[in-house]
N, C-alpha and C. Protein backbone atom coordinates (compact mmCIF):
# COMPACT_ATOMS: atom_id res chain seq x y z
N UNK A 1 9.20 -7.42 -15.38
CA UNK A 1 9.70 -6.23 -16.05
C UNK A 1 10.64 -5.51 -15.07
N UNK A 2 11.69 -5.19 -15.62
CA UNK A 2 12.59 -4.73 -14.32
C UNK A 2 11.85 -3.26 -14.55
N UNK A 3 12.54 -2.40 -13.55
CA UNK A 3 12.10 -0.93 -12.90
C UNK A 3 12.56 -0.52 -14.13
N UNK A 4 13.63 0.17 -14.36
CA UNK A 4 13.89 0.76 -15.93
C UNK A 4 13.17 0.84 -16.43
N UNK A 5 12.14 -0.34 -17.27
CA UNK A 5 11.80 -0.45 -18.45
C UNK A 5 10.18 0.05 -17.99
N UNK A 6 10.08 -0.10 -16.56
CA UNK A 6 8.59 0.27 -16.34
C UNK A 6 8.56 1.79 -16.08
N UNK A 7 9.80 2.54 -15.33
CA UNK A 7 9.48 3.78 -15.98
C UNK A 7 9.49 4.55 -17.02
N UNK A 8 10.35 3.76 -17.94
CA UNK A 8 10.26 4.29 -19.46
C UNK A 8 8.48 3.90 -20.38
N UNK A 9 7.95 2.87 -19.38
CA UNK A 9 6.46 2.42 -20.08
C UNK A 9 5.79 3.88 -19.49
N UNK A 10 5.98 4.06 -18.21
CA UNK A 10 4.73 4.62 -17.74
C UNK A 10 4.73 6.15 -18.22
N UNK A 11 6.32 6.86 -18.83
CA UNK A 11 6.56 7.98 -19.23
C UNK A 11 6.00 8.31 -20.39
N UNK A 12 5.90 7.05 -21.23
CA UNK A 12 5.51 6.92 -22.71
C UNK A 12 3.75 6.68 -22.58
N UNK A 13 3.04 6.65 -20.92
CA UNK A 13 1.94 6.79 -21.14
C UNK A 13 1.41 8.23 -20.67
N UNK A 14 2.54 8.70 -19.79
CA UNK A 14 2.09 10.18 -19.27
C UNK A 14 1.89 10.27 -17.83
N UNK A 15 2.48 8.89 -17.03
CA UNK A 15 2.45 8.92 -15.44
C UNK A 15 3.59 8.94 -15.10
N UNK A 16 3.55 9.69 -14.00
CA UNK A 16 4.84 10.26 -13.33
C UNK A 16 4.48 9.79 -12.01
N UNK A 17 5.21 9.37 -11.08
CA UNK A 17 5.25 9.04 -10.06
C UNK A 17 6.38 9.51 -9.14
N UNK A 18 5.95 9.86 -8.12
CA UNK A 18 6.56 10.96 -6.81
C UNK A 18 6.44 10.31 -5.68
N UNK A 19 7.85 9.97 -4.86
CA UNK A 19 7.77 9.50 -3.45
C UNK A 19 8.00 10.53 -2.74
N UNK A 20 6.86 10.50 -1.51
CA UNK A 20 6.32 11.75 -0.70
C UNK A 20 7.27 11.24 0.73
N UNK A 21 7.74 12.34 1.65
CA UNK A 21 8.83 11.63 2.48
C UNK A 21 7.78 12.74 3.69
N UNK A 22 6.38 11.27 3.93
CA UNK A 22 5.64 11.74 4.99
C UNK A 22 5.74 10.50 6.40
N UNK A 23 5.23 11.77 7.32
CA UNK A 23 5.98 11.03 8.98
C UNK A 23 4.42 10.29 9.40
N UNK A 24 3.23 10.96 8.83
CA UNK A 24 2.01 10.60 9.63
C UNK A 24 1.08 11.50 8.45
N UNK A 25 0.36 9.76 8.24
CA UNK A 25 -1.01 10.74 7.76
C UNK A 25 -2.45 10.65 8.26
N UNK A 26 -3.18 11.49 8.29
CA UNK A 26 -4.65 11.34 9.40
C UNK A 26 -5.57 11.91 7.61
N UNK A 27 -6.37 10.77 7.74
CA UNK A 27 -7.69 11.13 7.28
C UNK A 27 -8.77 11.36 8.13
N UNK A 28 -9.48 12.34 7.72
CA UNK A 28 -10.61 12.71 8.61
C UNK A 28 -12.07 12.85 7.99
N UNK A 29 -12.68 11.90 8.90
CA UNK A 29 -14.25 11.54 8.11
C UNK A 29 -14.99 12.33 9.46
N UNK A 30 -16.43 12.28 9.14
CA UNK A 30 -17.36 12.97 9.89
C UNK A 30 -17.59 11.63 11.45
N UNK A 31 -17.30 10.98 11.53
CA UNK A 31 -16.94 10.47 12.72
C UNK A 31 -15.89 9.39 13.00
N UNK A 32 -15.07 9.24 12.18
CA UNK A 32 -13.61 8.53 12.50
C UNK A 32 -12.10 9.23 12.24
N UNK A 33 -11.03 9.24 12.60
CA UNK A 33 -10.25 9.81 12.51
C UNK A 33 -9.45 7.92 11.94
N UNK A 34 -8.54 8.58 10.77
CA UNK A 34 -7.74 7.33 10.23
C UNK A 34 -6.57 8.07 10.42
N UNK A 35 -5.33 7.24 11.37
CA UNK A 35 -4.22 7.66 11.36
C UNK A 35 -3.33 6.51 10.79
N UNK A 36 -2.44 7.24 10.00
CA UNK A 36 -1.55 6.10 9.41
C UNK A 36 -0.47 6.28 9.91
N UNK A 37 -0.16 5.61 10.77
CA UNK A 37 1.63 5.46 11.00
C UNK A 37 2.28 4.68 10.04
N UNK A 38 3.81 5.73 9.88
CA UNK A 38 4.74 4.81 9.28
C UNK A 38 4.66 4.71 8.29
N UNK A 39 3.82 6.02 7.04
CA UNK A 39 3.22 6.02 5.79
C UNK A 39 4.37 5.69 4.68
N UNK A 40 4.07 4.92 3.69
CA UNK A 40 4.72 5.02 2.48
C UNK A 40 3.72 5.46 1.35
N UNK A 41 4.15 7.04 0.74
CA UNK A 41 3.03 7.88 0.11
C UNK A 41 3.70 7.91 -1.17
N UNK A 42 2.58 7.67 -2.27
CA UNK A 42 3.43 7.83 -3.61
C UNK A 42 2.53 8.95 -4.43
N UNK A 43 2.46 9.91 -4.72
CA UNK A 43 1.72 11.00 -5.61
C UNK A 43 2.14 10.52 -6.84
N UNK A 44 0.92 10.10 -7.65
CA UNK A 44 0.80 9.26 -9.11
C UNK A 44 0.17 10.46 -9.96
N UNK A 45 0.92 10.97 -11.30
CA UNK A 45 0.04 11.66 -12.03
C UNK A 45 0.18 11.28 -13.31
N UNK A 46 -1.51 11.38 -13.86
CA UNK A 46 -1.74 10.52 -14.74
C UNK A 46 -2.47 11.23 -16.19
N UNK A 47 -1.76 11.94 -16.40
CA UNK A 47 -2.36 12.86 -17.27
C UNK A 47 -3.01 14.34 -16.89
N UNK A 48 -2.45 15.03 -15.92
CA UNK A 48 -3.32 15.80 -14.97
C UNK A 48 -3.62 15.81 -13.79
N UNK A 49 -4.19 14.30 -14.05
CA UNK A 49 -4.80 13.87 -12.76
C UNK A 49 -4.12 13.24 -11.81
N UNK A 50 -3.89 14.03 -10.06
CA UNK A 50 -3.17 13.24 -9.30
C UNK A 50 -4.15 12.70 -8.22
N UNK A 51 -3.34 11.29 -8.60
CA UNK A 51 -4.17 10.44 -7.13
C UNK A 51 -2.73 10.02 -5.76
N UNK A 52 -3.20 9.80 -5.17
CA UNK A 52 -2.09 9.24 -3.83
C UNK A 52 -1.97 8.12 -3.31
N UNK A 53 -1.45 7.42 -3.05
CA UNK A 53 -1.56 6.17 -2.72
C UNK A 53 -0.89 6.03 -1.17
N UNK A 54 -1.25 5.48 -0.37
CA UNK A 54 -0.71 5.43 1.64
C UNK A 54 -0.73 3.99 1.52
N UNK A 55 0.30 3.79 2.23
CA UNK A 55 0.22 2.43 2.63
C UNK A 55 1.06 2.27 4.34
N UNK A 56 0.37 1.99 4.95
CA UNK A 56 1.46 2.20 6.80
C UNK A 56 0.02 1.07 7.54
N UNK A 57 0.50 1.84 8.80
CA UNK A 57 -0.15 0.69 9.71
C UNK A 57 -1.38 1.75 10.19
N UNK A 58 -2.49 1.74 10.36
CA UNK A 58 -4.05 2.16 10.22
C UNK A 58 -4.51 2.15 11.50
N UNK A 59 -4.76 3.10 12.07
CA UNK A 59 -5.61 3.24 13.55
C UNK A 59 -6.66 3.92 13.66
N UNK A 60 -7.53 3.79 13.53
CA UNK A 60 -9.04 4.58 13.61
C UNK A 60 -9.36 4.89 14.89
N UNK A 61 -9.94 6.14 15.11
CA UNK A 61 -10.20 6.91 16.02
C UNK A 61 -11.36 7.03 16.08
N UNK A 62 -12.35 6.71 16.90
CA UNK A 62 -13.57 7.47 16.76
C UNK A 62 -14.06 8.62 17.32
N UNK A 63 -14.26 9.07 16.89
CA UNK A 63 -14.72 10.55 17.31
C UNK A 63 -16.07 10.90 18.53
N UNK A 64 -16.68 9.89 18.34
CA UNK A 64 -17.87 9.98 19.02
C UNK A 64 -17.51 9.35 20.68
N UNK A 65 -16.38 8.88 20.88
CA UNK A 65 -16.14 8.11 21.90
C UNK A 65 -15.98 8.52 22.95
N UNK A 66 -16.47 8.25 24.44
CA UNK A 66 -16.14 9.06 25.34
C UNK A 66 -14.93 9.11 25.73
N UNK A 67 -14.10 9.97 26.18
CA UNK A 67 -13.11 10.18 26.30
C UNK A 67 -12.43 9.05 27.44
N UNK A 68 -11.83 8.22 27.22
CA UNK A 68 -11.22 7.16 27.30
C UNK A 68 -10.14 6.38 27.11
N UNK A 69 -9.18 6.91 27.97
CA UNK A 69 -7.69 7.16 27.35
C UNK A 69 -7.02 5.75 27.92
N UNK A 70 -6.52 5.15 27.00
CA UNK A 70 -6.26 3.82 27.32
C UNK A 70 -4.66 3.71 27.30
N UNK A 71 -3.91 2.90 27.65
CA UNK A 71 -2.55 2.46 27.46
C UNK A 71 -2.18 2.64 25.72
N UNK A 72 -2.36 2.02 25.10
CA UNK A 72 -2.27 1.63 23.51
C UNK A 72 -2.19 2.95 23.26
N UNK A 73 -3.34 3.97 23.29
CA UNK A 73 -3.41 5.55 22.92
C UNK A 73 -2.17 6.04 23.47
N UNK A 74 -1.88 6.09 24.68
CA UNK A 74 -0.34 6.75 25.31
C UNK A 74 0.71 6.38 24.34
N UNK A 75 1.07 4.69 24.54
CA UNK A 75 1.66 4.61 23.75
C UNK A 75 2.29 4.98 22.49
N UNK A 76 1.42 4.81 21.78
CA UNK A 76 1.26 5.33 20.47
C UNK A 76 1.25 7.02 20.26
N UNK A 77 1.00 7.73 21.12
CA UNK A 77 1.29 9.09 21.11
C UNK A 77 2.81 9.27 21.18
N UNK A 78 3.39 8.53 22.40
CA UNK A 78 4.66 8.03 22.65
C UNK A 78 5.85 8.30 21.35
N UNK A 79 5.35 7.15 20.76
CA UNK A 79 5.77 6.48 19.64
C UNK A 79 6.36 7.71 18.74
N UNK A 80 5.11 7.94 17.68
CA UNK A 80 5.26 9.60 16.84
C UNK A 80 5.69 10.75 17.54
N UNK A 81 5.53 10.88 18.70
CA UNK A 81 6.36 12.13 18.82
C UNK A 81 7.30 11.84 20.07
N UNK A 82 7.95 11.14 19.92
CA UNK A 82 8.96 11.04 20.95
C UNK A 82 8.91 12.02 22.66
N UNK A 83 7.76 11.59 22.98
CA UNK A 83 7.65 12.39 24.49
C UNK A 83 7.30 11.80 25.61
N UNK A 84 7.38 12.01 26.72
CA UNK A 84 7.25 11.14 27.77
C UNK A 84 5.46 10.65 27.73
N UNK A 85 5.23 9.79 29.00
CA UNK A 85 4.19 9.53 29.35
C UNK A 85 3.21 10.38 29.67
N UNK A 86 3.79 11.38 30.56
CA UNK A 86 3.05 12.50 30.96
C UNK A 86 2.60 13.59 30.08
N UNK A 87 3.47 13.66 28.84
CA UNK A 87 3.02 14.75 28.06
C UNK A 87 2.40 13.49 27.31
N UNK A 88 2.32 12.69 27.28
CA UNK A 88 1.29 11.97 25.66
C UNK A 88 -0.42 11.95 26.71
N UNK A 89 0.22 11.39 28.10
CA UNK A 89 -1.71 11.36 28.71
C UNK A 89 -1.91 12.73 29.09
N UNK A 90 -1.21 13.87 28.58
CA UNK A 90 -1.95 14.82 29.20
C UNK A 90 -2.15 15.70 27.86
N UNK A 91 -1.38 15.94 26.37
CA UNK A 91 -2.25 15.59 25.13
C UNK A 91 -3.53 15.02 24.51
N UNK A 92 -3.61 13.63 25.07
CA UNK A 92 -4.80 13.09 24.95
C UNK A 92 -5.98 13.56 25.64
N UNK A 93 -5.62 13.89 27.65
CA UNK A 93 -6.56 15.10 27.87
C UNK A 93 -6.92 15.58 27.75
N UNK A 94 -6.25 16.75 26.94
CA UNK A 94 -6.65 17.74 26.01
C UNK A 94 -7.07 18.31 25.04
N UNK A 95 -6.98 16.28 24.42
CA UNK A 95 -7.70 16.71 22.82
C UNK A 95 -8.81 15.87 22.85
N UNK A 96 -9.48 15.48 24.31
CA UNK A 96 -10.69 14.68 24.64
C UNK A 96 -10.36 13.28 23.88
N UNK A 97 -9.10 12.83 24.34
CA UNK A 97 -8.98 11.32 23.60
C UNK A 97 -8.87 11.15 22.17
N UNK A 98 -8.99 12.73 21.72
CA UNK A 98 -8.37 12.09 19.82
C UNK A 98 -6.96 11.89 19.62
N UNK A 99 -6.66 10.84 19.38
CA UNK A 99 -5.43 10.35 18.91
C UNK A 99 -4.64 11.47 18.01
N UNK A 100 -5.28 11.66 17.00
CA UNK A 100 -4.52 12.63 15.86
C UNK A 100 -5.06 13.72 16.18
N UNK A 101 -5.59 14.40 17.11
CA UNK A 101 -4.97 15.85 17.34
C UNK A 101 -4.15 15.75 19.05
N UNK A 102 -3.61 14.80 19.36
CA UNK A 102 -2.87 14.64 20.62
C UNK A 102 -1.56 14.94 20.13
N UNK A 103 -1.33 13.88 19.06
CA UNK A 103 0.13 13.33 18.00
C UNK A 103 0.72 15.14 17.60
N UNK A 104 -0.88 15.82 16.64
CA UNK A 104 -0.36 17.22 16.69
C UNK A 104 0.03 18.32 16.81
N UNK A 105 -1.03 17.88 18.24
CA UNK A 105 -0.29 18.95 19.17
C UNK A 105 1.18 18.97 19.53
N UNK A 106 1.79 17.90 19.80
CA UNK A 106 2.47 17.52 20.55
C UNK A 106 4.28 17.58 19.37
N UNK A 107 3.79 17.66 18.14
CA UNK A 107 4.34 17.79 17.12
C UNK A 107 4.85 19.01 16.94
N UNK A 108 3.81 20.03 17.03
CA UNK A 108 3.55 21.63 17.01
C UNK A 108 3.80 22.24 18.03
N UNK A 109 4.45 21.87 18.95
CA UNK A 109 5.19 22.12 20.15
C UNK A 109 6.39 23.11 19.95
């Protein structure tokens, strides 16, 4: 079915679909942190009801972990917010090794 004809189906059922133009998304559970780099977010509504859909590359954080700041973590702080070495391991310092509140801080700058 080409695209056309599938948004004219899904209009005629009452779903609307919205591309979200997000940089990073973090889910947060009672002991893991899910960071998605590189998200492709679509807000689907379906009569009312909106659901979301993420799709990127997935890094779990655990929360319970002793603070343990590894290469990969720098990196990757690196990465999302474009900052040196020194400010990503000394972010991570500061946020006792959570990945996604290092990224935010460092964002919120």
């Amino acid at each position: 079915m080409n695209p056309r004809e599938m948004q004219k189906a899904m209009k005629r059922l009452g779903i609307r679909q919205e591309e979200i133009e997000a940089e990073l998304v973090i889910i947060k559970t009672s002991n893991k942190d899910l960071v998605i780099n590189n998200p492709h977010v679509s807000k689907v509504n379906m009569m009312g009801q909106e659901t979301f859909q993420v799709v990127g590359d997935v890094v779990e954080v655990d929360k319970n972990r002793v603070a343990e700041i590894n290469e990969d973590d720098i990196l990757t702080v690196m990465e999302q917010t474009s900052c040196t070495k020194q400010e990503a391991s000394g972010a991570l310092e500061e946020s006792n090794g959570n990945l996604a509140e290092a990224i935010l801080r460092l964002q919120n700058r």
